[in-house]
N, C-alpha and C. Protein backbone atom coordinates (compact mmCIF):
# COMPACT_ATOMS: atom_id res chain seq x y z
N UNK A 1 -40.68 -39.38 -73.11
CA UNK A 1 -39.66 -38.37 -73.03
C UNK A 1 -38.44 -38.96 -72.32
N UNK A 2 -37.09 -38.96 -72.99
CA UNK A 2 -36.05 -39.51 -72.39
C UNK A 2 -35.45 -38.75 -71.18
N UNK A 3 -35.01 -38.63 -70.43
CA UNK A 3 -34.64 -38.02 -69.06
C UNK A 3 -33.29 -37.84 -69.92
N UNK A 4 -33.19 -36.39 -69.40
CA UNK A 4 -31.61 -35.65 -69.76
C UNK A 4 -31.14 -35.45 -68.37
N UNK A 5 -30.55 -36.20 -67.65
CA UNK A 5 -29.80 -35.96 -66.71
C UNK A 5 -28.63 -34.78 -66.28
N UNK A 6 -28.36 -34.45 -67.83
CA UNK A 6 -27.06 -33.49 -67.03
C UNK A 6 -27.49 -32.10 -67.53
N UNK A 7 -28.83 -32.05 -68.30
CA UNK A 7 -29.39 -30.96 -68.33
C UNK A 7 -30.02 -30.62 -66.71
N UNK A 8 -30.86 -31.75 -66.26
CA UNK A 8 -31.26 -31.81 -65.04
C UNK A 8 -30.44 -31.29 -63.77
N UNK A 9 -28.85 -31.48 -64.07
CA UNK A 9 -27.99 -31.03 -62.91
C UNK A 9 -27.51 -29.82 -63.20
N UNK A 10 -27.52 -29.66 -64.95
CA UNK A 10 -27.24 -28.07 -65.36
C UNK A 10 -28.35 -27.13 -64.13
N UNK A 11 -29.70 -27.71 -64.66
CA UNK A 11 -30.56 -26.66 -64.63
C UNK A 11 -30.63 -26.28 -62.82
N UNK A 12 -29.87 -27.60 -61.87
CA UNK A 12 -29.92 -27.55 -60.24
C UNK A 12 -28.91 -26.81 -59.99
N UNK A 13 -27.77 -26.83 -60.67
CA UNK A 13 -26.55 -25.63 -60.87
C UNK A 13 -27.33 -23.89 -60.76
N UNK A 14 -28.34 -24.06 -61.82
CA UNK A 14 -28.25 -22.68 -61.98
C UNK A 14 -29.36 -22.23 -61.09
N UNK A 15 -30.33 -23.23 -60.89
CA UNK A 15 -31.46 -22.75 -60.06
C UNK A 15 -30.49 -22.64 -58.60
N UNK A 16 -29.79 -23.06 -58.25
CA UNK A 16 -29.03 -22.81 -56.95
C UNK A 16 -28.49 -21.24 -56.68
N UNK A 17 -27.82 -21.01 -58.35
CA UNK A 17 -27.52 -19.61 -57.98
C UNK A 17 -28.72 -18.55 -58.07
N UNK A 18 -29.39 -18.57 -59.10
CA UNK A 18 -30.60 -18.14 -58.91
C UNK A 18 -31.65 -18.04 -57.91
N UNK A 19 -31.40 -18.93 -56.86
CA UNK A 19 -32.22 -19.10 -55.91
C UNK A 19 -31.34 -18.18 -54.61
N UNK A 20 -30.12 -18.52 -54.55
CA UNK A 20 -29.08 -17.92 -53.63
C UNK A 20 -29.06 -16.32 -54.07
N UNK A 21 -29.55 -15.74 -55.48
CA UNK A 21 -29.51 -14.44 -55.49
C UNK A 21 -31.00 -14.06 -55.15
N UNK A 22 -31.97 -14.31 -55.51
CA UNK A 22 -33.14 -13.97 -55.23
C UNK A 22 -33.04 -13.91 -53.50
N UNK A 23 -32.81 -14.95 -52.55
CA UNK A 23 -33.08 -15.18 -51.12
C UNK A 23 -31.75 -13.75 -50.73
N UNK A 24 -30.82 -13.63 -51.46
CA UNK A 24 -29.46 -12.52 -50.62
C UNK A 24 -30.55 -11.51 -51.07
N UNK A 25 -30.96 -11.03 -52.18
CA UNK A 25 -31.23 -9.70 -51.90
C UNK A 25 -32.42 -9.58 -51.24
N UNK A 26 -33.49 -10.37 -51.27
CA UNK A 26 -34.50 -10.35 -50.65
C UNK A 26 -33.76 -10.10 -49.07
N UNK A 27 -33.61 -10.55 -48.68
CA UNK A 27 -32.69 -10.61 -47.26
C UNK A 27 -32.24 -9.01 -46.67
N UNK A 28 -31.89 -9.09 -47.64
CA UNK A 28 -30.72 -7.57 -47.72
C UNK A 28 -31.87 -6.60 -47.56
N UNK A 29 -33.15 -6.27 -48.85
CA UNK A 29 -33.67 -5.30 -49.06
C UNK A 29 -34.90 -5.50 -48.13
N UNK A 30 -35.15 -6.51 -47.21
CA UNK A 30 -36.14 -6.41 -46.17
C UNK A 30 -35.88 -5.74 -45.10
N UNK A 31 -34.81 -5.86 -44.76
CA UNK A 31 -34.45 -5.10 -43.80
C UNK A 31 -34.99 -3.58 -43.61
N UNK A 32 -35.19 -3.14 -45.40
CA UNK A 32 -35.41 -1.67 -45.72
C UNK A 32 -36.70 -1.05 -45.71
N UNK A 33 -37.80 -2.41 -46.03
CA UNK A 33 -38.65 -2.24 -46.87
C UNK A 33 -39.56 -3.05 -46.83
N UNK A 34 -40.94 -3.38 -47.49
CA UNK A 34 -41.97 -4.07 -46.93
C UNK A 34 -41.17 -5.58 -47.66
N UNK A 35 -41.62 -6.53 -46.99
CA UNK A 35 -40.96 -7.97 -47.57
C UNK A 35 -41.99 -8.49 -48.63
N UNK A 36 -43.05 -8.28 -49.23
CA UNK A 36 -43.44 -8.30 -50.69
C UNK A 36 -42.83 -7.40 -51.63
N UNK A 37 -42.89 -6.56 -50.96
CA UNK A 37 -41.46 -5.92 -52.40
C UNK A 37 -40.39 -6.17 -52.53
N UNK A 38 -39.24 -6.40 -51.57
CA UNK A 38 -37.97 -7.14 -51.21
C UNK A 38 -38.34 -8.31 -52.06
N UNK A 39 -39.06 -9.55 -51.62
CA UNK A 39 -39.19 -10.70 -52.46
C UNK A 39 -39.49 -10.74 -53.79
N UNK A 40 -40.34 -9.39 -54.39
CA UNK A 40 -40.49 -9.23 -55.60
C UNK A 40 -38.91 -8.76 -56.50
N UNK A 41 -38.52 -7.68 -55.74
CA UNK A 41 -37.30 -7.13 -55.98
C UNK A 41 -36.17 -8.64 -56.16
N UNK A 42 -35.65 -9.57 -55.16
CA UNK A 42 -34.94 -10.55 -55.61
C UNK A 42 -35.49 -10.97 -56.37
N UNK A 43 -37.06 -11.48 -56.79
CA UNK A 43 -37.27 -12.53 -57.81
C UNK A 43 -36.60 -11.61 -59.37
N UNK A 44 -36.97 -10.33 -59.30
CA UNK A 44 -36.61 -9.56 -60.82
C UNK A 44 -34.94 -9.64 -60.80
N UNK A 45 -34.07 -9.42 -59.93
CA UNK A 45 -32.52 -9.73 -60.26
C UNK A 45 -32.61 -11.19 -60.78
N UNK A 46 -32.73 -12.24 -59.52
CA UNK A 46 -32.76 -13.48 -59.98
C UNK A 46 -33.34 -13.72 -61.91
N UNK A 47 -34.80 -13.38 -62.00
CA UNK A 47 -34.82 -13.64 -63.06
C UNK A 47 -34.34 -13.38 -64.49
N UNK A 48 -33.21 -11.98 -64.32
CA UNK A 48 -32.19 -11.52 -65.28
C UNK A 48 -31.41 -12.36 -65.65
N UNK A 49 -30.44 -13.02 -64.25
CA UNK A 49 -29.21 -14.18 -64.30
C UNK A 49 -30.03 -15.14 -64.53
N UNK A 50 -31.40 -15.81 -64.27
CA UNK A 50 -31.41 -17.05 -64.58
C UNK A 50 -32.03 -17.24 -66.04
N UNK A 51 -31.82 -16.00 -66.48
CA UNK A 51 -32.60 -16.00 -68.33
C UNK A 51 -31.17 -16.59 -68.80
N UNK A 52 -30.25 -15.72 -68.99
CA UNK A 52 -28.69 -15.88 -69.39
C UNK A 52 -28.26 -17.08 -69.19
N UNK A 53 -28.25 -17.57 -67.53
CA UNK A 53 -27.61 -18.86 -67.68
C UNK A 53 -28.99 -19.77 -68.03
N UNK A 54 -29.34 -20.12 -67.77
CA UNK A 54 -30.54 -21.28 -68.80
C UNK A 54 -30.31 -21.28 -70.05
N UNK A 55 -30.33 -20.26 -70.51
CA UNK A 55 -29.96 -20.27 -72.27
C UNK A 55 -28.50 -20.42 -72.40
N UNK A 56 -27.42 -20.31 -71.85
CA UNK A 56 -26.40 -20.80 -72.26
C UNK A 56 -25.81 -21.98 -71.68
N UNK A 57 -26.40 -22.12 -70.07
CA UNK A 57 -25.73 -23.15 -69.68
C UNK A 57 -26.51 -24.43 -69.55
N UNK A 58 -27.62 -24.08 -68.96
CA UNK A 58 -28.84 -25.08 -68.95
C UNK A 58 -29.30 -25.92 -70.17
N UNK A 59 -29.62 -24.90 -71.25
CA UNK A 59 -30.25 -25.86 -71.99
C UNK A 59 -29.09 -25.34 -73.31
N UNK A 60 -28.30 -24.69 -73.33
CA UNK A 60 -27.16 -24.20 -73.95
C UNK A 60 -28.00 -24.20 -75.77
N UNK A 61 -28.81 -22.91 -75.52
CA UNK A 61 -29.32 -22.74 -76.58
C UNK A 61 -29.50 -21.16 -76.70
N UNK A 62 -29.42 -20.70 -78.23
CA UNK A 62 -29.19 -19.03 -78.12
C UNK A 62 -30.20 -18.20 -77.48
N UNK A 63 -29.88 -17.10 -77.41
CA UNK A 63 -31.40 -16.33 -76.36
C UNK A 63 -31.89 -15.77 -78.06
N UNK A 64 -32.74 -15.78 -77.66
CA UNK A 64 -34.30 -15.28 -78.50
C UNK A 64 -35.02 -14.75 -78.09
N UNK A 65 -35.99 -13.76 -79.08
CA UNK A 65 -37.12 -12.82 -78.46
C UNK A 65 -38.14 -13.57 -77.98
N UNK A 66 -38.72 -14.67 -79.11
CA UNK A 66 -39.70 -15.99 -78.70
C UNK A 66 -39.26 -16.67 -77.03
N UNK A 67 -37.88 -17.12 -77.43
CA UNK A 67 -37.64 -17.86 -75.76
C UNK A 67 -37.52 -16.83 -74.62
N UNK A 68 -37.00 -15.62 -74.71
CA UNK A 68 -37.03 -14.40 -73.55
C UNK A 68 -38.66 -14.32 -73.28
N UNK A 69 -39.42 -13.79 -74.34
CA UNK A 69 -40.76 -13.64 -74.41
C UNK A 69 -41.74 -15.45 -73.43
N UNK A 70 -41.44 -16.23 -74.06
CA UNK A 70 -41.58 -17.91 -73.35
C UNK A 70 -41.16 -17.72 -71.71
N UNK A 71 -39.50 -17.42 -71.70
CA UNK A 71 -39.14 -17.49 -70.48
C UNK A 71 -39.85 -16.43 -69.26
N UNK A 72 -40.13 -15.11 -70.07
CA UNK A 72 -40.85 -14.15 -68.89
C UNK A 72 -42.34 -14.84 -68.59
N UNK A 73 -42.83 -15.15 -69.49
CA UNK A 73 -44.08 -15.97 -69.50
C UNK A 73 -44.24 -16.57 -68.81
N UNK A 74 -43.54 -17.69 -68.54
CA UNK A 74 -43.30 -18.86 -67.38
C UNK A 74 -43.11 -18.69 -66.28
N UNK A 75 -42.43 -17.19 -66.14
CA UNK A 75 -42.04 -16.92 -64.44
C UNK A 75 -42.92 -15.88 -63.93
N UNK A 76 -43.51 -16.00 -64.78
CA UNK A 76 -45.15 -14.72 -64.64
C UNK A 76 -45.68 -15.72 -63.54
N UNK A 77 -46.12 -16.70 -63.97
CA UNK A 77 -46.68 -17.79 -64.34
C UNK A 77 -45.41 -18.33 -62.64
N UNK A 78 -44.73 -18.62 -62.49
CA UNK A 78 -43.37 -18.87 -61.60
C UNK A 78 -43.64 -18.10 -60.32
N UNK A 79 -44.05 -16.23 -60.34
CA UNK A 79 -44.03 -15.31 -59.67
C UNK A 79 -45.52 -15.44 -58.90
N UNK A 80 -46.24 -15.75 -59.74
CA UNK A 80 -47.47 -15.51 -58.70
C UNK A 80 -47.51 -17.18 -57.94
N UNK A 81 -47.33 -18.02 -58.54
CA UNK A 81 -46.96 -18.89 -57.22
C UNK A 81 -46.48 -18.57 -56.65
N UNK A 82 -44.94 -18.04 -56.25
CA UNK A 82 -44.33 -17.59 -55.22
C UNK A 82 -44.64 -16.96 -54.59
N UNK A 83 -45.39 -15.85 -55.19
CA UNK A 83 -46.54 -14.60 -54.40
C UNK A 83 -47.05 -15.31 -53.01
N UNK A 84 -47.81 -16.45 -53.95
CA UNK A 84 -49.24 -16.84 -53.38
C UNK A 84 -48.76 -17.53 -51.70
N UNK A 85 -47.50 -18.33 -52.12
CA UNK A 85 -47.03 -19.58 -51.26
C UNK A 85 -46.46 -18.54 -50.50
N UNK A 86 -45.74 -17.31 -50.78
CA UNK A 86 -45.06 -16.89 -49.61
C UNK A 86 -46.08 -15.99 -48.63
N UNK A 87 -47.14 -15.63 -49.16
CA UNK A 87 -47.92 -14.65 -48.52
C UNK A 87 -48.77 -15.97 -47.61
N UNK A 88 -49.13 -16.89 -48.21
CA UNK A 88 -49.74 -18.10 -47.71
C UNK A 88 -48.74 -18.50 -46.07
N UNK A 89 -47.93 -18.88 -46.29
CA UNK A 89 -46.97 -19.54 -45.12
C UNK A 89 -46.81 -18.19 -44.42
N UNK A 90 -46.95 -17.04 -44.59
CA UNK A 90 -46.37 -15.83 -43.85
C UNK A 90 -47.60 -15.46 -42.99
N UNK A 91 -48.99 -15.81 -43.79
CA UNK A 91 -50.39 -15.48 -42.86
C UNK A 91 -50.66 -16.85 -41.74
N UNK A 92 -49.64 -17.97 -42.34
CA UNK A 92 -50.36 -19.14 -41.26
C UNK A 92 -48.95 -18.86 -40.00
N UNK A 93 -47.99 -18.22 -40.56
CA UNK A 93 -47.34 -18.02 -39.12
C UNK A 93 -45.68 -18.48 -39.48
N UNK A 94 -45.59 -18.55 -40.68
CA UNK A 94 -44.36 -19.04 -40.59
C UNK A 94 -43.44 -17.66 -40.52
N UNK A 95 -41.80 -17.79 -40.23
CA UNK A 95 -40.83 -16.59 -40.31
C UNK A 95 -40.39 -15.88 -41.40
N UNK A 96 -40.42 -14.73 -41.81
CA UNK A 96 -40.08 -13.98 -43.04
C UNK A 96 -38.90 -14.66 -43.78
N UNK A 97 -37.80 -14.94 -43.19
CA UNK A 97 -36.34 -15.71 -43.25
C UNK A 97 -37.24 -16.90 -43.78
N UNK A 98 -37.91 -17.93 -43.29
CA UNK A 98 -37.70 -19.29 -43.94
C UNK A 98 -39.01 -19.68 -44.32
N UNK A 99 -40.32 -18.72 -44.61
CA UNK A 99 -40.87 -19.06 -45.39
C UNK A 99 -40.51 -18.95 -46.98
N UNK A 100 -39.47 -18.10 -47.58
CA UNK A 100 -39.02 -18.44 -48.74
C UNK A 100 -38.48 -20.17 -49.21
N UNK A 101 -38.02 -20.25 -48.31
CA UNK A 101 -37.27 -21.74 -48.33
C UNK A 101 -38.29 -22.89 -48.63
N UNK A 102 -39.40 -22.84 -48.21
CA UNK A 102 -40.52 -23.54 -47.81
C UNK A 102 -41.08 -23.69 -50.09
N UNK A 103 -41.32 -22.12 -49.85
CA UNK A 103 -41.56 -21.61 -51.51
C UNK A 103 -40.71 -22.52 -52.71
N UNK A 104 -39.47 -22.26 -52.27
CA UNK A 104 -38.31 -22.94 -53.24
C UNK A 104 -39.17 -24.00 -53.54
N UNK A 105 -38.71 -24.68 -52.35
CA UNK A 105 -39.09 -26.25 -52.37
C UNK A 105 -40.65 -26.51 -53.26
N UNK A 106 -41.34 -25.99 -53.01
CA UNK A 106 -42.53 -26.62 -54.16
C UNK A 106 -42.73 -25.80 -55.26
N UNK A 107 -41.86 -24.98 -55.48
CA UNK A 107 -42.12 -24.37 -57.09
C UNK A 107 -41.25 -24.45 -58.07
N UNK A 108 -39.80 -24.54 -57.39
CA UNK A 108 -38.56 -24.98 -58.04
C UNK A 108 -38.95 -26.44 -59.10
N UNK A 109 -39.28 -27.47 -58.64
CA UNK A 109 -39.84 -28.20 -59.56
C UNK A 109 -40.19 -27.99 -60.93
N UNK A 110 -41.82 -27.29 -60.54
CA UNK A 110 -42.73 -27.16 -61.25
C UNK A 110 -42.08 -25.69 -62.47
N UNK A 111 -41.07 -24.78 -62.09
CA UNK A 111 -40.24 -23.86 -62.62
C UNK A 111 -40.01 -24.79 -64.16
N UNK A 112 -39.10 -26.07 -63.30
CA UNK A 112 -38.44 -26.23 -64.56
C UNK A 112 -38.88 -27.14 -65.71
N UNK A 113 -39.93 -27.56 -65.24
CA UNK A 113 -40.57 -28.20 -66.85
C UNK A 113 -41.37 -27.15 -67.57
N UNK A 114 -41.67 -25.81 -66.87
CA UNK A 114 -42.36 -24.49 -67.65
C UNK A 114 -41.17 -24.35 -68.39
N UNK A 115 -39.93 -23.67 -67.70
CA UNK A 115 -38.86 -23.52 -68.28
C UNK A 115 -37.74 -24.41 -69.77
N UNK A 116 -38.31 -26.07 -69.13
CA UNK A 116 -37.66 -26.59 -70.07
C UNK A 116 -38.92 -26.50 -71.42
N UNK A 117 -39.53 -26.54 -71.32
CA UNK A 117 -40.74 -26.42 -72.77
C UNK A 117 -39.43 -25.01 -73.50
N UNK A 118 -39.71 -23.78 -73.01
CA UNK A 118 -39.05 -23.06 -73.55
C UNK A 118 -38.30 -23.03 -74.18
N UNK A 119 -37.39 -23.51 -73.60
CA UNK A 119 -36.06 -23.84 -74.31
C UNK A 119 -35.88 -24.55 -75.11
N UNK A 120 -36.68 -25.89 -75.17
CA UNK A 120 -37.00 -27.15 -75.67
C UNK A 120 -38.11 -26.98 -77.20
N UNK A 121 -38.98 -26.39 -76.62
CA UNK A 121 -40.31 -26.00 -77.99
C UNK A 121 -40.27 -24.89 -78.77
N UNK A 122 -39.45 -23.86 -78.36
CA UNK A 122 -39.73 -22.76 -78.93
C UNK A 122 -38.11 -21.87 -80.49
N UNK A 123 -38.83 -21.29 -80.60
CA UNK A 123 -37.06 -21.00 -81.65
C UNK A 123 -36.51 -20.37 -80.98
């Protein structure tokens, strides 16, 4: 597989904003509310904007029912890791604030080769 580099910086572009909206509202709506729902609540905004831009900017390919259907799939698949890792770091003691951060970091990866199949394999 040849390395696409500026898909690779597309896709750090958008996971940045995607990641910066998921962590603001989570942020915002904890304050209100239990912080598994807050974190669930940012991941569902986040994952609206990061359907749109992936398909146009990331992998700049049209949205589809197959790739929407692919893409929710993957972050199903995306979400319960995050579940797992944030409830994980939150029972061993880490802070509500920066155990998300912790999350990013080892799922963001693994996000985007689910993600690039999608875009990449599917119509």
């Amino acid at each position: 597989m040849k390395i696409n580099w500026k898909e690779i910086i597309r896709f750090g572009i958008v996971g940045v904003i995607a990641t910066a909206i998921h962590y603001g509202v989570y942020l915002l709506c904890r304050l209100f509310i239990n912080v598994n729902i807050a974190y669930t609540i940012g991941w569902v905004v986040s994952l609206c904007c990061n359907f749109y831009l992936s398909s146009r900017f990331t992998f700049r390919r049209d949205m589809s029912m197959y790739r929407a259907g692919g893409f929710i799939g993957s972050h199903i698949v995306n979400y319960l890791m995050h579940m797992g890792l944030f409830n994980l770091f939150l029972w061993l003691g880490l802070s509500p604030i920066y155990a998300p951060l912790l999350v990013y970091c080892i799922v963001i990866p693994i996000n985007y080769l689910l993600v690039r199949f999608v875009f990449t394999r599917l119509p």
